[in-house]
Protein backbone atom coordinates (compact mmCIF):
# COMPACT_ATOMS: atom_id res chain seq x y z
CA UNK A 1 36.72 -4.15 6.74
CA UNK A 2 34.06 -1.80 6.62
CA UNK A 3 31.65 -0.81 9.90
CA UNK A 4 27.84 -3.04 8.89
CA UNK A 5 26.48 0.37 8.99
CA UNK A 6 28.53 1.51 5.82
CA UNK A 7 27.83 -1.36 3.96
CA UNK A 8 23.93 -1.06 4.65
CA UNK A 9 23.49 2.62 3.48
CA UNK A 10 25.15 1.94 0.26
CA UNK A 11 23.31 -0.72 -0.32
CA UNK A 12 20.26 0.42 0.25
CA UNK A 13 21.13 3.26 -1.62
CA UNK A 14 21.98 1.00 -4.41
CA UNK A 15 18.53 -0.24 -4.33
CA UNK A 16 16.74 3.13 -4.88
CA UNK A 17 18.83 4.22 -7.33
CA UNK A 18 18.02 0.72 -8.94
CA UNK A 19 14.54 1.48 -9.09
CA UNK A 20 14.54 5.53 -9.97
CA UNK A 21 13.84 5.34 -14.07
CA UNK A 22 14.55 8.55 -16.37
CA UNK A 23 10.65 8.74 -17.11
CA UNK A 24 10.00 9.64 -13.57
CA UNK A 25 12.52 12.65 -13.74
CA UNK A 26 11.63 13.64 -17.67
CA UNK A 27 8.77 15.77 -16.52
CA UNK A 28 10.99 17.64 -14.23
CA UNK A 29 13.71 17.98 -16.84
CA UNK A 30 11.20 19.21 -19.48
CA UNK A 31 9.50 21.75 -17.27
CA UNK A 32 12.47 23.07 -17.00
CA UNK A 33 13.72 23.32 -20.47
CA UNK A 34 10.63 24.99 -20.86
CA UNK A 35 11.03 27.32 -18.90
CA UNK A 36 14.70 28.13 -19.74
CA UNK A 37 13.24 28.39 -23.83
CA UNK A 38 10.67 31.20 -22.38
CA UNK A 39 13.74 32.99 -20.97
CA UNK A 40 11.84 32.16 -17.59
CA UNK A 41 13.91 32.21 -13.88
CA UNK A 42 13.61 29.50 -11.46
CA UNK A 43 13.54 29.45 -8.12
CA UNK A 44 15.00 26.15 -5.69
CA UNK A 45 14.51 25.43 -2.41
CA UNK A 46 14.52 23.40 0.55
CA UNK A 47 15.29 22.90 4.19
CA UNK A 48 18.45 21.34 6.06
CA UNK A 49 20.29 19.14 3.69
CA UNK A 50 17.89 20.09 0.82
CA UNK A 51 18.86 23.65 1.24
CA UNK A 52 22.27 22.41 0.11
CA UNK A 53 20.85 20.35 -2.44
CA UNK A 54 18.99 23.63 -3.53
CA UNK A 55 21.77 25.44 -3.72
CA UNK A 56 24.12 23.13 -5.63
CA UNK A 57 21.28 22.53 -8.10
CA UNK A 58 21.16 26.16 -8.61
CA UNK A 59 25.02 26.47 -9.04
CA UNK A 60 24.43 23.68 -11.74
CA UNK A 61 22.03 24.67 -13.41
CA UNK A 62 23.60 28.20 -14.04
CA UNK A 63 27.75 26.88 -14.29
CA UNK A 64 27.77 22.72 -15.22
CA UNK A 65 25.03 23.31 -18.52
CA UNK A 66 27.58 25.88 -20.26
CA UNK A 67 29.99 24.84 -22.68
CA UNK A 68 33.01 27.41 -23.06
CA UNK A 69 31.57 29.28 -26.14
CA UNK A 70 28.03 30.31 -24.06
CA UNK A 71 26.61 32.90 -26.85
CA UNK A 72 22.92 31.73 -26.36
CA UNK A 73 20.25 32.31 -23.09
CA UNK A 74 21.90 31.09 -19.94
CA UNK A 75 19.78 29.32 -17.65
CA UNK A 76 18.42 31.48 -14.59
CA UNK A 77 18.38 29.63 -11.44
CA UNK A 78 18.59 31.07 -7.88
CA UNK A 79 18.14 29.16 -3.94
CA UNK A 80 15.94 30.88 -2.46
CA UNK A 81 17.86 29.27 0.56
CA UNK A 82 21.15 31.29 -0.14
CA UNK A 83 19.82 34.51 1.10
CA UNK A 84 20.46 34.71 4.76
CA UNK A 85 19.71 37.85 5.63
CA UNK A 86 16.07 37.36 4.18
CA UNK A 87 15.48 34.16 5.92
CA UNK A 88 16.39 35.87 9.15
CA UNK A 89 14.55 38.69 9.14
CA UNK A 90 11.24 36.84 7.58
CA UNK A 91 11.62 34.11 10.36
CA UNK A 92 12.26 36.72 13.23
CA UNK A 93 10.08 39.33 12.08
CA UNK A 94 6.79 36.92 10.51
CA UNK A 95 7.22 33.18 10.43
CA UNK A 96 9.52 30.63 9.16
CA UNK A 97 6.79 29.07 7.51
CA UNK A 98 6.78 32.50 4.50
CA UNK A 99 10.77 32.38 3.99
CA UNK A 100 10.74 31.09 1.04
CA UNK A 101 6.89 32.33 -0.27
CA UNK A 102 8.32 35.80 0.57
CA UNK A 103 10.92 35.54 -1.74
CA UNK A 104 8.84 34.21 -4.68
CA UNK A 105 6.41 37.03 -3.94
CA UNK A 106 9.33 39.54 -4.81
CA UNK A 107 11.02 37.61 -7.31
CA UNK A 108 8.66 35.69 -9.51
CA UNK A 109 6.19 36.42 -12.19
CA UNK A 110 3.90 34.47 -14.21
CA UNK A 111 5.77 32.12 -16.06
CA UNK A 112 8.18 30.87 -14.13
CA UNK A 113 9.40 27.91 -12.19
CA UNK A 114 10.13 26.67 -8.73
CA UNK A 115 11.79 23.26 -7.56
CA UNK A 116 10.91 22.73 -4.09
CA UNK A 117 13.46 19.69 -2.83
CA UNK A 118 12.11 17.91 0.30
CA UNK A 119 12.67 14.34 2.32
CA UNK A 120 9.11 14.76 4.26
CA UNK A 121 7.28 16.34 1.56
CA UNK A 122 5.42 18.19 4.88
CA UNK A 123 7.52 21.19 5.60
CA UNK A 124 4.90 24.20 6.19
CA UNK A 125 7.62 26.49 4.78
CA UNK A 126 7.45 24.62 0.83
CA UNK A 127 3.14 23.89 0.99
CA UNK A 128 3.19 27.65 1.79
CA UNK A 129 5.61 28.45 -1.79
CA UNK A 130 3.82 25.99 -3.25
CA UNK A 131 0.45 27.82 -2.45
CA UNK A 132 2.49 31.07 -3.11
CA UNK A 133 3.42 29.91 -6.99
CA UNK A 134 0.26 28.72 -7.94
CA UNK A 135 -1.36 32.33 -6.64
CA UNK A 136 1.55 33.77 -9.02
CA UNK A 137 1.45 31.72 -11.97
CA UNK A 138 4.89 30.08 -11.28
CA UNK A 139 4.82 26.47 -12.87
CA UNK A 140 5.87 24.03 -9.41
CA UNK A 141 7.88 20.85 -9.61
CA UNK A 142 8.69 18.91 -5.95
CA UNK A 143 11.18 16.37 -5.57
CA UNK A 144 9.45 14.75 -2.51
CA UNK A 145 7.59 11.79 -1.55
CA UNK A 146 4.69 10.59 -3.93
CA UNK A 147 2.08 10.42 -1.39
CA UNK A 148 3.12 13.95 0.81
CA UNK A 149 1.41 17.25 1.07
CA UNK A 150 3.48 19.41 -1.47
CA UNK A 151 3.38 16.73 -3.91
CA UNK A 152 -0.56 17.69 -3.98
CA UNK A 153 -0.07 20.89 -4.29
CA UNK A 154 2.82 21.05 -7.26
CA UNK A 155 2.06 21.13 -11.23
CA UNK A 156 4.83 17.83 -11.41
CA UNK A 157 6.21 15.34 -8.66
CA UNK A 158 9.23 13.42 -8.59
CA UNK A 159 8.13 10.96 -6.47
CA UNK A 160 11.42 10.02 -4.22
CA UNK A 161 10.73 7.36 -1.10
CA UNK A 162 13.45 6.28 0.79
CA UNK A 163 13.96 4.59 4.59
CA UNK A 164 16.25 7.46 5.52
CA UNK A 165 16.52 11.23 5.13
CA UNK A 166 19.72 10.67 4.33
CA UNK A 167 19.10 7.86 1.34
CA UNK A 168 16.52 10.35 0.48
CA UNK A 169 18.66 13.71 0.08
CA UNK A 170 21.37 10.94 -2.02
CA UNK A 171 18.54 10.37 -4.28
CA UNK A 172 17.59 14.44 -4.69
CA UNK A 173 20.95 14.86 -5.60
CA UNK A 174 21.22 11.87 -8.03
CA UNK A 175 18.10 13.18 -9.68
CA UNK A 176 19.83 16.91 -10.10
CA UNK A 177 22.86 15.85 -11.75
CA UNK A 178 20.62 13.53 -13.99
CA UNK A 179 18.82 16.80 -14.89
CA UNK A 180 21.77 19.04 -15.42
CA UNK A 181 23.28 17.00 -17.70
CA UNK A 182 19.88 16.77 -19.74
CA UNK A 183 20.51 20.27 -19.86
CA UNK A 184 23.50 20.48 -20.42
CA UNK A 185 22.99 18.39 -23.76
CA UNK A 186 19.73 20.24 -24.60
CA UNK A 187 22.34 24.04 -24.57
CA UNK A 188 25.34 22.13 -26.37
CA UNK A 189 22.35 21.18 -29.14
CA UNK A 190 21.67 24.94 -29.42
């Protein structure tokens, strides 16, 4: 017998993935086929559990989409949250809040793309890369709530409301995989 707490979180769960539809995550998918045709790099990022999320997107996006005989552009994807020694030293040195916005400032140019993943949609850290990008030219996609801050800010929104961080951060992931296998079909097609 399973603890009521178990049973409620996957069914909730169950319910929210009941109701996310593919045309809600198609404009994320496409931006980023987009910017993989231009030969463009993308940037991912988040905070606490959406760092992870950031960085396993990443890892998919550059390993899951290949197929054994990879002759053609490879998708460029990096987490800005993987680089530890640069989100120490901007957080001691300046603020938390340009960790990520410090990166893109090095990294990006016109052209290219950044996922910012968050449950709040509020973090000062992603409105600040989000305010960052658009300075840049860097096309901006959030996977946050509909109604939040960043999702203002950002060129596309996946809109993602949940009753839980946790049900939230399920859903991020759901909606990554759902994306790198749209990749992954749109390189195997190449």
């Amino acid at each position: 017998m399973s603890a009521p707490e178990l049973a409620g979180h996957l069914e909730r769960l169950g319910r929210r993935l009941e109701m996310l539809r593919a045309e809600s995550v198609e404009p994320m998918a496409t931006a980023i086929e987009a910017a993989w045709r231009r030969n463009a790099s993308m940037f991912v990022a988040g905070n606490g559990g959406s760092a992870a999320t950031a960085l396993h997107f990443a890892t998919d996006l550059c390993k899951t989409t290949l197929s054994r005989d990879s002759q053609f552009p490879r998708i460029k994807a990096i987490a800005l949250s993987a680089n530890v020694g640069l989100l120490t030293a901007w957080s001691n040195d300046e603020s938390f809040d340009q960790v990520f916005a410090e990166q893109l400032r090095n990294l990006a140019c016109d052209g290219d793309l950044v996922i910012l993943i968050s449950t709040s949609g509020d973090s000062s850290n992603l409105l600040a890369t989000a305010a960052i990008a658009k300075d840049l030219g860097v096309h901006s996609v959030a996977i946050a709530p509909q109604d939040s801050m960043l999702s203002g800010m950002v060129d596309i929104t996946v809109g993602v409301e949940a009753e839980s961080p946790q049900i939230a951060e399920d859903l991020h992931l759901a909606i990554c995989h759902a994306v790198t296998t749209y990749m992954q079909a749109v390189l195997a097609d190449r």
